[in-house]
PDB file of N, CA and C in Angstrom:
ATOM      1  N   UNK A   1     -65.012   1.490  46.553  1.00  0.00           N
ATOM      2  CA  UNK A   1     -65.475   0.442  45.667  1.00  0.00           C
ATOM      3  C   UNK A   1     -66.795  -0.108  46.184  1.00  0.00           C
ATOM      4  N   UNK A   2     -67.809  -0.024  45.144  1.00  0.00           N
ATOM      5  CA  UNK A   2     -69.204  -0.928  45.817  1.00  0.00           C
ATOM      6  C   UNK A   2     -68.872  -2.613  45.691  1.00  0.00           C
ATOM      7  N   UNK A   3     -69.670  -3.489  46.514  1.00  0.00           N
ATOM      8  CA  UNK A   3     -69.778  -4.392  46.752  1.00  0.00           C
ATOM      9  C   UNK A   3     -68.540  -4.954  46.774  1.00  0.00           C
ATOM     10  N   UNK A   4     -67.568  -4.691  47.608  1.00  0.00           N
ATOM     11  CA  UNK A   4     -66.616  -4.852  48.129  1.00  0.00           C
ATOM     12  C   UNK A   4     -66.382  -5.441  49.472  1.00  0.00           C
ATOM     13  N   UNK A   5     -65.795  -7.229  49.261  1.00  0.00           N
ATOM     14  CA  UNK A   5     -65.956  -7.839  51.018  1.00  0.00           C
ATOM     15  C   UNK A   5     -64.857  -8.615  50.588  1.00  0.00           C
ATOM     16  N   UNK A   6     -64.226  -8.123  51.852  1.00  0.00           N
ATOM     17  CA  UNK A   6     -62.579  -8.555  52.420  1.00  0.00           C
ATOM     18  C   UNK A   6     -63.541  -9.793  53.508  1.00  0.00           C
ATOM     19  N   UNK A   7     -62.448 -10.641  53.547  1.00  0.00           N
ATOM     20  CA  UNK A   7     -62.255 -11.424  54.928  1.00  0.00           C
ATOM     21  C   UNK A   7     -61.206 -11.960  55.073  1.00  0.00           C
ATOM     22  N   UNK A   8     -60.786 -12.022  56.655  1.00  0.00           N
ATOM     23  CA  UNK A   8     -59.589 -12.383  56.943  1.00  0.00           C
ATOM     24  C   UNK A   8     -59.832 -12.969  58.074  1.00  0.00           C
ATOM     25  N   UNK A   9     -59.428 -14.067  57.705  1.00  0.00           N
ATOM     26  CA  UNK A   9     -59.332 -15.187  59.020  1.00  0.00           C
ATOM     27  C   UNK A   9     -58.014 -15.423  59.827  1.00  0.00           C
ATOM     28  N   UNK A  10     -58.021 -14.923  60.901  1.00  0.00           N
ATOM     29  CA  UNK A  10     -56.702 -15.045  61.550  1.00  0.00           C
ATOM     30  C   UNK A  10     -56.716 -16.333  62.262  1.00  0.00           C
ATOM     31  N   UNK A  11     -55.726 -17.101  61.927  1.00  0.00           N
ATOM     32  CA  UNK A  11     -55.608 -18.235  63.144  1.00  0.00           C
ATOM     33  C   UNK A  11     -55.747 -18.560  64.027  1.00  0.00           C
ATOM     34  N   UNK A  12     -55.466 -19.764  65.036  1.00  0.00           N
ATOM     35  CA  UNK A  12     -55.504 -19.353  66.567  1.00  0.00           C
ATOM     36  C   UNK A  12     -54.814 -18.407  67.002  1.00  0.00           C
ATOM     37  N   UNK A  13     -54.821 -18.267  68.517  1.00  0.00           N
ATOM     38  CA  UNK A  13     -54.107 -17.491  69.663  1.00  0.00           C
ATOM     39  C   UNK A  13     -52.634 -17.650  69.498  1.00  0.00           C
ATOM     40  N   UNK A  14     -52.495 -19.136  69.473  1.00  0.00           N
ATOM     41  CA  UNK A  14     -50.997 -19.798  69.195  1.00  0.00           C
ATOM     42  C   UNK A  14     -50.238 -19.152  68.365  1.00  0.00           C
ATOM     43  N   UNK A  15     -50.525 -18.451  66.921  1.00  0.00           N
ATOM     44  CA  UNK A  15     -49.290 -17.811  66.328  1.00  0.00           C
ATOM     45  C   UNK A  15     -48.831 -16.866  66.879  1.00  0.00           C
ATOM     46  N   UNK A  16     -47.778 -16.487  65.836  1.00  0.00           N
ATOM     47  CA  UNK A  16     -47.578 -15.114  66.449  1.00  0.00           C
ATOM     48  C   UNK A  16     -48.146 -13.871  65.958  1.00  0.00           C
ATOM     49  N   UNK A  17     -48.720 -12.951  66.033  1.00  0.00           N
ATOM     50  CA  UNK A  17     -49.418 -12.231  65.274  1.00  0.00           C
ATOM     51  C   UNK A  17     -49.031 -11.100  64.790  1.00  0.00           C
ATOM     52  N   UNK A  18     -47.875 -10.871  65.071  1.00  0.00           N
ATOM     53  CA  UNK A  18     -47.110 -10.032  64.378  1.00  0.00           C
ATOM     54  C   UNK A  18     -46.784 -10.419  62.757  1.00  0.00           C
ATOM     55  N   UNK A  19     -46.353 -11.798  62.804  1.00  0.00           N
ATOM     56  CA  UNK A  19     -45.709 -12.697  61.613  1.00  0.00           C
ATOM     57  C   UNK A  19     -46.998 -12.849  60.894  1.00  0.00           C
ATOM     58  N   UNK A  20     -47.978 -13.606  61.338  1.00  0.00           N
ATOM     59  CA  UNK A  20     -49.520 -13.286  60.629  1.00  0.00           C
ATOM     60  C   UNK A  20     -49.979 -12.199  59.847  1.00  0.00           C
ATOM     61  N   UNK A  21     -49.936 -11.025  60.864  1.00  0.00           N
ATOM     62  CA  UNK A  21     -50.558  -9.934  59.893  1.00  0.00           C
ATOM     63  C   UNK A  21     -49.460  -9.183  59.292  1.00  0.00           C
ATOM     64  N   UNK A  22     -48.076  -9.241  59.195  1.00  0.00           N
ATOM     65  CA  UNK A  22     -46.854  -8.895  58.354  1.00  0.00           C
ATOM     66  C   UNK A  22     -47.097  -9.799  56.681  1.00  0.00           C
ATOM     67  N   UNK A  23     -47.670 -11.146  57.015  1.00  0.00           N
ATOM     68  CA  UNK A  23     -47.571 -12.120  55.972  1.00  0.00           C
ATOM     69  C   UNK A  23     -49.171 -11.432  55.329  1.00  0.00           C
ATOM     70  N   UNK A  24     -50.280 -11.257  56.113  1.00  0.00           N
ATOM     71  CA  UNK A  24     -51.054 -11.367  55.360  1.00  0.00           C
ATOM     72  C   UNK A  24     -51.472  -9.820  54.610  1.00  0.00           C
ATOM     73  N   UNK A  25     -50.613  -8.733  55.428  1.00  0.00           N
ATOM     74  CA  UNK A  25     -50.364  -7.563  55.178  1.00  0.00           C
ATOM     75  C   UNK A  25     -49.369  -7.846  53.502  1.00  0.00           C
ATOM     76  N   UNK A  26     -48.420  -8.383  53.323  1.00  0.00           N
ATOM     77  CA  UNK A  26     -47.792  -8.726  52.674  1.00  0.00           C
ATOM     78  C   UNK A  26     -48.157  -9.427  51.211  1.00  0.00           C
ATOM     79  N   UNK A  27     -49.165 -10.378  51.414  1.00  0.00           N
ATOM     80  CA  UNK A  27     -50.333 -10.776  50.392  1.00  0.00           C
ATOM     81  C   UNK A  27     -51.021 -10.163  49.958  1.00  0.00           C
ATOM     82  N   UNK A  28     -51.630  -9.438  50.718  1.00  0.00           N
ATOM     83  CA  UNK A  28     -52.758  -8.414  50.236  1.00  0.00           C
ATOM     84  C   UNK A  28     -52.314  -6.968  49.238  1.00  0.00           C
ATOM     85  N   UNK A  29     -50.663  -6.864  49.699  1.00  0.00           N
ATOM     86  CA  UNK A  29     -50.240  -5.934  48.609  1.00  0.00           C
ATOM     87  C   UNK A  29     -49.996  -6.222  47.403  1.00  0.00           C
ATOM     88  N   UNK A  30     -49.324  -7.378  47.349  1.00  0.00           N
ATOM     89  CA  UNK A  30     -48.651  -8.338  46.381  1.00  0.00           C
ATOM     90  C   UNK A  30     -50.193  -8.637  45.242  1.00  0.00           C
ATOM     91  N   UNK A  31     -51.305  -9.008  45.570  1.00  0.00           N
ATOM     92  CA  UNK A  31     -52.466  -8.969  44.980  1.00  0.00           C
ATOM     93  C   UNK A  31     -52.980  -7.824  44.596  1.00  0.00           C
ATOM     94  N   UNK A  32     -52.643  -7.031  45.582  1.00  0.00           N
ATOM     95  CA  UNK A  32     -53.750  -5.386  44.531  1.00  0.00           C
ATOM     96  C   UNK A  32     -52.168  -4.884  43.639  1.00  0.00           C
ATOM     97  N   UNK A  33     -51.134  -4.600  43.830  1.00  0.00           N
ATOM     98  CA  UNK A  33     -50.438  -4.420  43.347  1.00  0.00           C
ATOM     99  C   UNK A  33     -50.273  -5.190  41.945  1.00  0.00           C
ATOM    100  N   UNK A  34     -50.162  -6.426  41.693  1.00  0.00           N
ATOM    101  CA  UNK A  34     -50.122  -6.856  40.301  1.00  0.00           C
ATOM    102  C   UNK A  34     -51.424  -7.600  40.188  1.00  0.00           C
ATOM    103  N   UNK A  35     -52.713  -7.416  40.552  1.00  0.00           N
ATOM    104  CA  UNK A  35     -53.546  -7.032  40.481  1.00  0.00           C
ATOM    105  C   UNK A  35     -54.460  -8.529  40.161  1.00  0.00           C
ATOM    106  N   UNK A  36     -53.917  -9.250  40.957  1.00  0.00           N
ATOM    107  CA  UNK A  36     -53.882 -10.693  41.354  1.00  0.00           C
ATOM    108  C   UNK A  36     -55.539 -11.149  41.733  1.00  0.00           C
ATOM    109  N   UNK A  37     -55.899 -11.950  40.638  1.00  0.00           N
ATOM    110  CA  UNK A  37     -58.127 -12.153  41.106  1.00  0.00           C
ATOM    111  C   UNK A  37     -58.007 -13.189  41.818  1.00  0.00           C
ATOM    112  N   UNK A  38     -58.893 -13.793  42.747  1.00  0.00           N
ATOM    113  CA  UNK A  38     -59.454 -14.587  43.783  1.00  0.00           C
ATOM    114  C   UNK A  38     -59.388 -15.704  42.442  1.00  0.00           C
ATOM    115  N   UNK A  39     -59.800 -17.022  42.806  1.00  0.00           N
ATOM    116  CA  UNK A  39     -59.694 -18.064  42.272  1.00  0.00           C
ATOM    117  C   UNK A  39     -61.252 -18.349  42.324  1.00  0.00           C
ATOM    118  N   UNK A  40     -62.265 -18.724  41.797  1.00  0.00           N
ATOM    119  CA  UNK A  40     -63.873 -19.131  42.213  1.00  0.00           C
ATOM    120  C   UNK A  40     -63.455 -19.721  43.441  1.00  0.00           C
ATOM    121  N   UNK A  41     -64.944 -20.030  44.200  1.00  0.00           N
ATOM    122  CA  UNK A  41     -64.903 -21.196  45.149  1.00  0.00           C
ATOM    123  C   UNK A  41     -64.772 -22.503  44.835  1.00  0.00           C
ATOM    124  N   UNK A  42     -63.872 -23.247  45.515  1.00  0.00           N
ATOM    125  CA  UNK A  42     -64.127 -24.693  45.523  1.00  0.00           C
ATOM    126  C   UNK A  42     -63.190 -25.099  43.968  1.00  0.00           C
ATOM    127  N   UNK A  43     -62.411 -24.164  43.269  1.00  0.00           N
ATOM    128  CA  UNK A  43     -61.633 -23.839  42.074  1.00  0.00           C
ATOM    129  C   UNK A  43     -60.892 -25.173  41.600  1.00  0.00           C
ATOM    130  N   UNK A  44     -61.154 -26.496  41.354  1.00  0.00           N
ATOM    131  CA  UNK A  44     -60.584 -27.480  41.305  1.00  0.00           C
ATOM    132  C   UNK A  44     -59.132 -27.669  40.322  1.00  0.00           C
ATOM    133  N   UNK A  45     -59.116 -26.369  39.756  1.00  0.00           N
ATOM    134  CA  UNK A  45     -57.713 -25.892  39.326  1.00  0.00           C
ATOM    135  C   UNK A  45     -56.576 -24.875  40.097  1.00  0.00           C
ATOM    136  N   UNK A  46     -57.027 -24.994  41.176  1.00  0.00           N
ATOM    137  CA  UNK A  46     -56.413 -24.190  42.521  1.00  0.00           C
ATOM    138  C   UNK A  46     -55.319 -24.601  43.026  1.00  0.00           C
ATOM    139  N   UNK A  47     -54.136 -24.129  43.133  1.00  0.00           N
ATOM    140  CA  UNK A  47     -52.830 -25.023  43.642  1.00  0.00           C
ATOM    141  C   UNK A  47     -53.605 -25.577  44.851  1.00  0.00           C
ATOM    142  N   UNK A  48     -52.610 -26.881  45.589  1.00  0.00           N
ATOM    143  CA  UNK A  48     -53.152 -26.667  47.003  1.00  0.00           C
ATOM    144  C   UNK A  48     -52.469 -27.053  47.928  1.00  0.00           C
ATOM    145  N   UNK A  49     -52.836 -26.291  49.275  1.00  0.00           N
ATOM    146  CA  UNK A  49     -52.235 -25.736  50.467  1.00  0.00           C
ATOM    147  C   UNK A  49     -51.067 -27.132  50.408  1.00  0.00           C
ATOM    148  N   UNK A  50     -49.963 -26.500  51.749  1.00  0.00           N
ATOM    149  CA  UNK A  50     -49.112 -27.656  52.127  1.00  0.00           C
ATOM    150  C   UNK A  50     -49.944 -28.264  53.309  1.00  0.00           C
ATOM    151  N   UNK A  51     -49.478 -29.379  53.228  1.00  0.00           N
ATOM    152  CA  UNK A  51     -50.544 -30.707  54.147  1.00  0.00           C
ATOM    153  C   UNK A  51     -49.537 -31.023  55.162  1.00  0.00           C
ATOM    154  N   UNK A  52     -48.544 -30.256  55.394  1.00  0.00           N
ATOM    155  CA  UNK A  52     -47.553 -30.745  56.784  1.00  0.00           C
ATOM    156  C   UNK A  52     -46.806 -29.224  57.165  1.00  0.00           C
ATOM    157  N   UNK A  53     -46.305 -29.189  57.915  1.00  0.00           N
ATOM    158  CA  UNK A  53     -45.227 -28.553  58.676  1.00  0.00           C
ATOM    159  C   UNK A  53     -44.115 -28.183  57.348  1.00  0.00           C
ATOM    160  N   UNK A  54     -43.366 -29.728  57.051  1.00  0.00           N
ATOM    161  CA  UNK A  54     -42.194 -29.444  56.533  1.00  0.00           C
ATOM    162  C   UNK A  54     -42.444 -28.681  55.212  1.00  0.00           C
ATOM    163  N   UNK A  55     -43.947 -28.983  54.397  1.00  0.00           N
ATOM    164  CA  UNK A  55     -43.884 -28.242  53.042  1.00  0.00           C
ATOM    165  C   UNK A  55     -44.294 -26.988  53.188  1.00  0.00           C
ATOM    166  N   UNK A  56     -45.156 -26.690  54.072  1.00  0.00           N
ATOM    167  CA  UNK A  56     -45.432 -25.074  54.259  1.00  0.00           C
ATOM    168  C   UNK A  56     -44.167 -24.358  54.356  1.00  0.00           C
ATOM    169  N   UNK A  57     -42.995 -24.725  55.146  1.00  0.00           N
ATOM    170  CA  UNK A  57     -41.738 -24.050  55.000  1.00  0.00           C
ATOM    171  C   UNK A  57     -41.173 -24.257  53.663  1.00  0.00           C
ATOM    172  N   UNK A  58     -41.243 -25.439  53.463  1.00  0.00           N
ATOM    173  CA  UNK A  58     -40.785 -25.286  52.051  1.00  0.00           C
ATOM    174  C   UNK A  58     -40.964 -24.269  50.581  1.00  0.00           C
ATOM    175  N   UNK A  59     -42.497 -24.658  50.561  1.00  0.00           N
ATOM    176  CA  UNK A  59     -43.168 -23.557  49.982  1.00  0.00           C
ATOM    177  C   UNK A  59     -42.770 -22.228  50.251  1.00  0.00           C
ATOM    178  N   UNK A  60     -42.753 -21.545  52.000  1.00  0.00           N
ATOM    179  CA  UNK A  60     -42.482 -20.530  52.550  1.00  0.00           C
ATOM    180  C   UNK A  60     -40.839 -19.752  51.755  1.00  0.00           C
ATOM    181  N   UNK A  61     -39.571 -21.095  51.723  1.00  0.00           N
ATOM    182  CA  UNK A  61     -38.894 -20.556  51.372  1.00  0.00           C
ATOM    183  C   UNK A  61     -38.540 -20.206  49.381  1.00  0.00           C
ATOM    184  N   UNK A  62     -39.703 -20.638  49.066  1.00  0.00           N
ATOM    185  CA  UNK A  62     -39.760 -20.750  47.629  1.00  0.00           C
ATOM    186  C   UNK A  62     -40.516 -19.332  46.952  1.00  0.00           C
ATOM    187  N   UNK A  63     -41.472 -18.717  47.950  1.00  0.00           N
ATOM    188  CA  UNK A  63     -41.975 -17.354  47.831  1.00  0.00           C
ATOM    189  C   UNK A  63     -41.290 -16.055  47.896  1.00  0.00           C
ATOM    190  N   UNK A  64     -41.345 -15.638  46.717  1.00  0.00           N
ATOM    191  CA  UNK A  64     -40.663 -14.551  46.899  1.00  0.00           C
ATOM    192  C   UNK A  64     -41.314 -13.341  47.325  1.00  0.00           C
ATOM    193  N   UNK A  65     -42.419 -13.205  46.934  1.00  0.00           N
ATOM    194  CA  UNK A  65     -43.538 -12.296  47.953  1.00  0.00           C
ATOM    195  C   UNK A  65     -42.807 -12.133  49.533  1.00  0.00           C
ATOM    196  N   UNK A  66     -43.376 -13.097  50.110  1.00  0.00           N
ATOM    197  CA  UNK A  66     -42.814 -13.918  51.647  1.00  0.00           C
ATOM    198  C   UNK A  66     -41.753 -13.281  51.976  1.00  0.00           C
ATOM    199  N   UNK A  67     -40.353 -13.930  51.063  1.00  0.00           N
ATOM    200  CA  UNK A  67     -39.399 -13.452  51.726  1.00  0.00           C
ATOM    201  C   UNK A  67     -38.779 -12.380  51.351  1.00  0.00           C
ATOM    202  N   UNK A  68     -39.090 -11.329  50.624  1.00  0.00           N
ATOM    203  CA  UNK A  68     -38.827  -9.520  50.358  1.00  0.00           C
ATOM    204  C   UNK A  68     -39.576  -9.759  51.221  1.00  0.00           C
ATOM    205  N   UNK A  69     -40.976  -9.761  51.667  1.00  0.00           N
ATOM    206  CA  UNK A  69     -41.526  -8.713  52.643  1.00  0.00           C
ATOM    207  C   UNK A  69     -40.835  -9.254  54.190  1.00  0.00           C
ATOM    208  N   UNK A  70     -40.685 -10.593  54.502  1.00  0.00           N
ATOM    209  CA  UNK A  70     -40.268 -10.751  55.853  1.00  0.00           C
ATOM    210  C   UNK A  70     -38.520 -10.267  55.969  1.00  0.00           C
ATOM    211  N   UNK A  71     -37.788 -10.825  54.624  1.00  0.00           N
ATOM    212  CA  UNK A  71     -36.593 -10.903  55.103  1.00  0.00           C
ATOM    213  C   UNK A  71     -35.615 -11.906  55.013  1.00  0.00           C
ATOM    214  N   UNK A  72     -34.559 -12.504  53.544  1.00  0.00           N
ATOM    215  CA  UNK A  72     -34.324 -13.768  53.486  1.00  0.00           C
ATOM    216  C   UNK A  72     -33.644 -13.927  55.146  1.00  0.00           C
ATOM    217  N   UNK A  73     -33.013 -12.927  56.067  1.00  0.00           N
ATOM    218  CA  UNK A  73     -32.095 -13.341  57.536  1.00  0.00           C
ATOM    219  C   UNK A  73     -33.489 -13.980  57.873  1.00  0.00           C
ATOM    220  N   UNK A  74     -34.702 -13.427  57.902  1.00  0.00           N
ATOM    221  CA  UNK A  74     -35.779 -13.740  59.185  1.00  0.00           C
ATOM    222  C   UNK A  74     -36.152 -15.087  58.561  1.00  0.00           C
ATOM    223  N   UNK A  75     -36.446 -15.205  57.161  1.00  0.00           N
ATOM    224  CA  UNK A  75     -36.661 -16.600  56.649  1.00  0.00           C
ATOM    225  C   UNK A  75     -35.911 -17.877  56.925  1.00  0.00           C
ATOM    226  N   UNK A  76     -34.980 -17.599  56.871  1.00  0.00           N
ATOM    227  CA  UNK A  76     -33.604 -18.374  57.039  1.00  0.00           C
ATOM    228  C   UNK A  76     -33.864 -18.875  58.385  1.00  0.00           C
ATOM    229  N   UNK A  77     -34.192 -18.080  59.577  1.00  0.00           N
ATOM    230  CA  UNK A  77     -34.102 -18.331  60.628  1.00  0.00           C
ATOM    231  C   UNK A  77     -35.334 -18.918  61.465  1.00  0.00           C
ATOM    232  N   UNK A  78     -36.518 -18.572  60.678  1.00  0.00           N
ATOM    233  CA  UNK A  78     -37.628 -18.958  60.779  1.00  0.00           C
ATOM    234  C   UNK A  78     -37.698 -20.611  60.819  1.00  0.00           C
ATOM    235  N   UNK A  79     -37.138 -20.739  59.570  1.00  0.00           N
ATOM    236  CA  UNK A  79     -37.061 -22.330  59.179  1.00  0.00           C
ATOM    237  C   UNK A  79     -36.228 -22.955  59.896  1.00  0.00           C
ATOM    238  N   UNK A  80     -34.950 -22.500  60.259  1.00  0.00           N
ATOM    239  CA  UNK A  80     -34.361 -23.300  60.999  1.00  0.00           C
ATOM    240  C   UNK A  80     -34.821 -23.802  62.195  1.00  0.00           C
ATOM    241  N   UNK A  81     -35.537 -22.599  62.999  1.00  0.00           N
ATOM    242  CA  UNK A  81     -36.329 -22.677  64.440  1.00  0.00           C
ATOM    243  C   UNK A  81     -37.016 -23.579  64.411  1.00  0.00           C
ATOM    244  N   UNK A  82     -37.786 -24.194  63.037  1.00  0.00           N
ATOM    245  CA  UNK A  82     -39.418 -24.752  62.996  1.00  0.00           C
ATOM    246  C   UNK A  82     -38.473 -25.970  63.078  1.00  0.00           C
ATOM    247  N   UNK A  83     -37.166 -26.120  62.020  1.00  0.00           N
ATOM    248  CA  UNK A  83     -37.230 -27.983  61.836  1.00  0.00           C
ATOM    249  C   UNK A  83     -36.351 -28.220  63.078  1.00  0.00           C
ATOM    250  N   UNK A  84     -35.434 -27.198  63.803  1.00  0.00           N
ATOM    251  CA  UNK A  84     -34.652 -27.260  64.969  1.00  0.00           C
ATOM    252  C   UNK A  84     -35.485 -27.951  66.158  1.00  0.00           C
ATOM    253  N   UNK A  85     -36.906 -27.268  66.473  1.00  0.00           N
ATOM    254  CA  UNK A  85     -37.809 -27.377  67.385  1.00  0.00           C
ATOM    255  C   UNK A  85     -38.909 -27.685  67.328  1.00  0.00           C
ATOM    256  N   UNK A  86     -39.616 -28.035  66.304  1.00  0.00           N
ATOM    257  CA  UNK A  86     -40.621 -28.785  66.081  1.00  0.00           C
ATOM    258  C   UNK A  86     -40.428 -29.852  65.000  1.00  0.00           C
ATOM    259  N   UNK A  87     -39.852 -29.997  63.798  1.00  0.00           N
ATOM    260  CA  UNK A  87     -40.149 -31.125  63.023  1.00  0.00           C
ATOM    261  C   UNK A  87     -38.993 -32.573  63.419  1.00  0.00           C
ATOM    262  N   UNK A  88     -37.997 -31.867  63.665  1.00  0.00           N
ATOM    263  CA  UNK A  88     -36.950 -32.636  64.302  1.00  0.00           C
ATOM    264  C   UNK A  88     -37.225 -33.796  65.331  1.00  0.00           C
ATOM    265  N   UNK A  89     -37.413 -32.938  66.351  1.00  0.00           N
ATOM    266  CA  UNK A  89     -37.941 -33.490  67.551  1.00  0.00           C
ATOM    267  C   UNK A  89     -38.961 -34.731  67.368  1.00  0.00           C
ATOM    268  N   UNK A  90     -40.186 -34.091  66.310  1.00  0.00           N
ATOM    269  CA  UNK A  90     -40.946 -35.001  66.122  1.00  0.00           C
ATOM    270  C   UNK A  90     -40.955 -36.254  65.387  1.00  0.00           C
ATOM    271  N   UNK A  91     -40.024 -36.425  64.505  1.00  0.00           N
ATOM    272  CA  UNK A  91     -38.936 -37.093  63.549  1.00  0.00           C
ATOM    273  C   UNK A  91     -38.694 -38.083  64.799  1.00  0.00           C
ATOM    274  N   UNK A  92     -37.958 -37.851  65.596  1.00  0.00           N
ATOM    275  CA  UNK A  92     -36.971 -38.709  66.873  1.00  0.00           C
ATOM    276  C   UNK A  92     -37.758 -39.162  67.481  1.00  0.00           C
ATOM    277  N   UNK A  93     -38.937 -38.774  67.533  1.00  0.00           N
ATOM    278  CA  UNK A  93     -40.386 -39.556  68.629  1.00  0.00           C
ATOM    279  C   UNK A  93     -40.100 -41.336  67.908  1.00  0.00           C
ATOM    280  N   UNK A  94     -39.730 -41.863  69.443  1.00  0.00           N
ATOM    281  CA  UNK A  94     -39.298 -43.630  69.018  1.00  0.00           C
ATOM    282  C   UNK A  94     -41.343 -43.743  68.778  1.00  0.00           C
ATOM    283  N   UNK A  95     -42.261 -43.344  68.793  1.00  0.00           N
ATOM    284  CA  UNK A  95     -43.322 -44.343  68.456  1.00  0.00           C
ATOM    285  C   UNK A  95     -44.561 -43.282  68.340  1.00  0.00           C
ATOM    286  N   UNK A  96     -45.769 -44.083  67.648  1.00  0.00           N
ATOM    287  CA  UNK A  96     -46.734 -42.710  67.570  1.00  0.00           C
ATOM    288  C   UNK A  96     -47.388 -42.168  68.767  1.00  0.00           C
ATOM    289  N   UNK A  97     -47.321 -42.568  69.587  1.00  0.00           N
ATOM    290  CA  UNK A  97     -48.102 -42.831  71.222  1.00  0.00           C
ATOM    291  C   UNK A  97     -47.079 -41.195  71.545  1.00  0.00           C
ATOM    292  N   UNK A  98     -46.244 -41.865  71.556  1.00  0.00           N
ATOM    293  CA  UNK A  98     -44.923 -40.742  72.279  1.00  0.00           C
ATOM    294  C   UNK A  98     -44.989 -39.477  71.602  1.00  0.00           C
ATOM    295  N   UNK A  99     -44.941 -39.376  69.648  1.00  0.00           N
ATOM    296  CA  UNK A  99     -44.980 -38.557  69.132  1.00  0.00           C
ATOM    297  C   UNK A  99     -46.349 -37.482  69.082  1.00  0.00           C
ATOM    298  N   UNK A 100     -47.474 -38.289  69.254  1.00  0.00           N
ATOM    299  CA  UNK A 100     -48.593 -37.428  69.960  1.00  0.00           C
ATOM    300  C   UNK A 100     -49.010 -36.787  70.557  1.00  0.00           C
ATOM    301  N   UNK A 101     -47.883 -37.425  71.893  1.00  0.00           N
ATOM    302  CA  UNK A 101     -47.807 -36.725  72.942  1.00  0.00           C
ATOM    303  C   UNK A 101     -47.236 -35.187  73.217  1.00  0.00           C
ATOM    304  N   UNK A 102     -46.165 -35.359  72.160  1.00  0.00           N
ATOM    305  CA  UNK A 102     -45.104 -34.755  71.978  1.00  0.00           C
ATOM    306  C   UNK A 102     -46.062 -33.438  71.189  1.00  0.00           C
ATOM    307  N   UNK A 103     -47.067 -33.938  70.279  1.00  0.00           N
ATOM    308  CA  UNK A 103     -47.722 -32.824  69.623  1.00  0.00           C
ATOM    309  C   UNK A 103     -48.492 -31.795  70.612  1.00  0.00           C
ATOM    310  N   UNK A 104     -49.005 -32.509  71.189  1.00  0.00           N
ATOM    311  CA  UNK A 104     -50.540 -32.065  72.284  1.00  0.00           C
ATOM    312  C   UNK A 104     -49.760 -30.888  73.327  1.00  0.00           C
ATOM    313  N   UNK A 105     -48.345 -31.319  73.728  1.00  0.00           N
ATOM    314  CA  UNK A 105     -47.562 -30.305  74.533  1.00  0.00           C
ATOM    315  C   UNK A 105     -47.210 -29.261  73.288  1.00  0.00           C
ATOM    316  N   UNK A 106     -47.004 -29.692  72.531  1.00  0.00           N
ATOM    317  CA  UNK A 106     -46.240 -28.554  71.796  1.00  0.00           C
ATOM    318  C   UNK A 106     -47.164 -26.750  70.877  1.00  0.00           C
ATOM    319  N   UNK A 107     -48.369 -28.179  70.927  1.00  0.00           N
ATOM    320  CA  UNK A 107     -50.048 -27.316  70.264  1.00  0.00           C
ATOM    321  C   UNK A 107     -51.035 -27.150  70.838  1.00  0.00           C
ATOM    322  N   UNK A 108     -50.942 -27.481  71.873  1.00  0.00           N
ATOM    323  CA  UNK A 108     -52.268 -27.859  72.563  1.00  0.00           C
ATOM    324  C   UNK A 108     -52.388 -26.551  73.105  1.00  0.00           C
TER     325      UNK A 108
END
């Protein structure tokens, strides 16, 4: 194909990159396959992203793309891990000082 430009931005170091490029391996079929167009830039009719932790899973478990390609067991378990060990925890932080803290170890 002429004038043809992919980009793919991989996250930090911090994910896992197996799960990354499975998901974004996973998108990219799901789009040429039913043959899915880019949105313009800046598309102010563009769904948009989840703004926390808890809705990205949410969202996550609402995709069906997502979970045929990962796996409803791996989904299932995915989510549990995240609110088990990260949203939970952060929930129980008695104050924001503490819960910050709590971030910076957990992301930093």
């Amino acid at each position: 194909m002429k004038n043809t430009y992919i980009e793919n931005r991989i996250p930090s170091g911090k994910c896992n990159p197996y799960l990354v490029y499975a998901a974004t391996l996973a998108a990219g079929i799901d789009g040429i396959v039913n043959k899915i167009k880019c949105p313009p830039p800046n598309d102010p009719a563009a769904p948009d992203l989840p703004s926390s932790l808890a809705a990205a899973l949410d969202a996550l478990k609402e995709d069906d793309v997502m979970v045929s390609a990962l796996s409803q067991q791996f989904v299932d378990w995915f989510i549990q891990l995240k609110m088990e060990k990260e949203i939970k925890p952060l929930q129980e932080a008695p104050n924001d000082e503490k819960r910050f803290q709590m971030e910076l170890e957990m992301y930093a």
